[in-house]
Protein backbone atom coordinates (compact mmCIF):
# COMPACT_ATOMS: atom_id res chain seq x y z
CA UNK A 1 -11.56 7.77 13.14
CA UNK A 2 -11.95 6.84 16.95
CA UNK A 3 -12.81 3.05 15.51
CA UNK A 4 -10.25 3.46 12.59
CA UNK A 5 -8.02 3.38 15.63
CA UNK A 6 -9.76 1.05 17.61
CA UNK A 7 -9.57 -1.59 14.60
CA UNK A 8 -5.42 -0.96 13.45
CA UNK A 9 -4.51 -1.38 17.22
CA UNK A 10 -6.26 -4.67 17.35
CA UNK A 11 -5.01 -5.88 14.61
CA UNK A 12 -1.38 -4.66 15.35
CA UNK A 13 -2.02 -6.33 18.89
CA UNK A 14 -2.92 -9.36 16.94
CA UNK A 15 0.00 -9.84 14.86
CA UNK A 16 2.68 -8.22 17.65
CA UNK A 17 1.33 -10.81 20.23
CA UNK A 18 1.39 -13.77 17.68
CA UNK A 19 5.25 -13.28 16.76
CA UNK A 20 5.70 -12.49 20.96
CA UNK A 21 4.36 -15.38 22.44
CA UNK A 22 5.45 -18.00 20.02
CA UNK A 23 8.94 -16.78 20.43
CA UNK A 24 8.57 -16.42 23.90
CA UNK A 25 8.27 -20.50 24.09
CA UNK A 26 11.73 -20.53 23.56
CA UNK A 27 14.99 -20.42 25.81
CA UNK A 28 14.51 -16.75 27.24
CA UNK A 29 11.39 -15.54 26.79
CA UNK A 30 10.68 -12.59 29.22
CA UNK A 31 13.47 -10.59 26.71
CA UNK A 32 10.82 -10.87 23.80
CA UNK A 33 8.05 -10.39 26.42
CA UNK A 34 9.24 -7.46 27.73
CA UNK A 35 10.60 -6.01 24.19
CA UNK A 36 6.76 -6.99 23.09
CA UNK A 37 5.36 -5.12 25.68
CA UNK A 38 7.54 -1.49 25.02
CA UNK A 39 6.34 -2.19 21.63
CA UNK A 40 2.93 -2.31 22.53
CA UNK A 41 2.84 0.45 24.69
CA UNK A 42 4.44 2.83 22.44
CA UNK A 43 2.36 1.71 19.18
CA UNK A 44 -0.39 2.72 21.12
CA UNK A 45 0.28 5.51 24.31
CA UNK A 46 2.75 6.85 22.08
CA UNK A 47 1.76 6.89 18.79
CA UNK A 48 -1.93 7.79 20.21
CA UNK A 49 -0.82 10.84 22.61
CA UNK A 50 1.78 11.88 19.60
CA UNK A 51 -1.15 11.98 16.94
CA UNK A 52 -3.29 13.63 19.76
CA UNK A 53 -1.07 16.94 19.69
CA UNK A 54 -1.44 17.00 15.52
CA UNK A 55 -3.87 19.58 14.81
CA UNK A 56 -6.00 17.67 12.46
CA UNK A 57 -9.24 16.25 13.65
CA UNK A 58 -8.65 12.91 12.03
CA UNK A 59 -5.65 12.63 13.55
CA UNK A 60 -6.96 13.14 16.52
CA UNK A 61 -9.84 10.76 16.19
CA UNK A 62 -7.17 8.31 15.21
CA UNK A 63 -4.91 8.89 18.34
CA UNK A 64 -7.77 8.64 20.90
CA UNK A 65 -9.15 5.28 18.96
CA UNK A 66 -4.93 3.67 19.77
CA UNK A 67 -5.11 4.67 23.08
CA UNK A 68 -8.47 3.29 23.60
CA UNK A 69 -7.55 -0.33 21.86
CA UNK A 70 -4.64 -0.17 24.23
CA UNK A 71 -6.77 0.22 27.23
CA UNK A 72 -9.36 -1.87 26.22
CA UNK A 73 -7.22 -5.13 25.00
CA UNK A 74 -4.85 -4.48 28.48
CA UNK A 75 -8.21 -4.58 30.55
CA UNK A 76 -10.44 -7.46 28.74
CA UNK A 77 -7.36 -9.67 28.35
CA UNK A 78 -6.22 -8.94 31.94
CA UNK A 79 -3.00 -7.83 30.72
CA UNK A 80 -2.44 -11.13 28.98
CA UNK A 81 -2.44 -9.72 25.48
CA UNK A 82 -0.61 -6.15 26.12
CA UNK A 83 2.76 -7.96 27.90
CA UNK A 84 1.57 -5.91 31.08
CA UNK A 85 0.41 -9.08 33.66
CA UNK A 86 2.83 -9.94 36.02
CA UNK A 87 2.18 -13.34 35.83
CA UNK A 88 3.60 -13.48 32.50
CA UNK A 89 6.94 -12.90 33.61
CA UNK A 90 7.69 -15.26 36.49
């Protein structure tokens, strides 16, 4: 289930980031990037730690696997796909 969750948060990350940055190209984009961000960081820290305290084991499995897509995408990506560089903002 740890990949299961691995797998849905990359794909949510895909989809979430597509809609964010192209509508972040408009007039005032640091609203949708920071809005993209909380949404990102609660689809996966939140939904991951709030499946983590379910007491079934695929739940668990599943919650580890979000928080570990959300890790891994903000580190690879340098932040750049997770709304969480800096340098996006400026």
């Amino acid at each position: 289930m740890l990949f299961a969750g691995l797998a849905i948060y990359s794909a949510l990350n895909v989809v979430v980031g597509f809609f964010i940055f192209f509508a972040a190209m408009g007039e005032d984009g640091t609203a949708f990037m920071i809005v993209g961000t909380v949404l990102l960081a609660l689809s996966g820290l939140g939904a991951g730690i709030g499946l983590c305290f379910v007491r079934k084991p695929w739940a668990r499995g599943l919650g580890l696997g979000l928080m570990i897509g959300w890790a891994l995408w903000s580190i690879l990506s340098a932040g750049f796909c997770t709304g969480i560089n800096p340098g996006l903002y400026a």
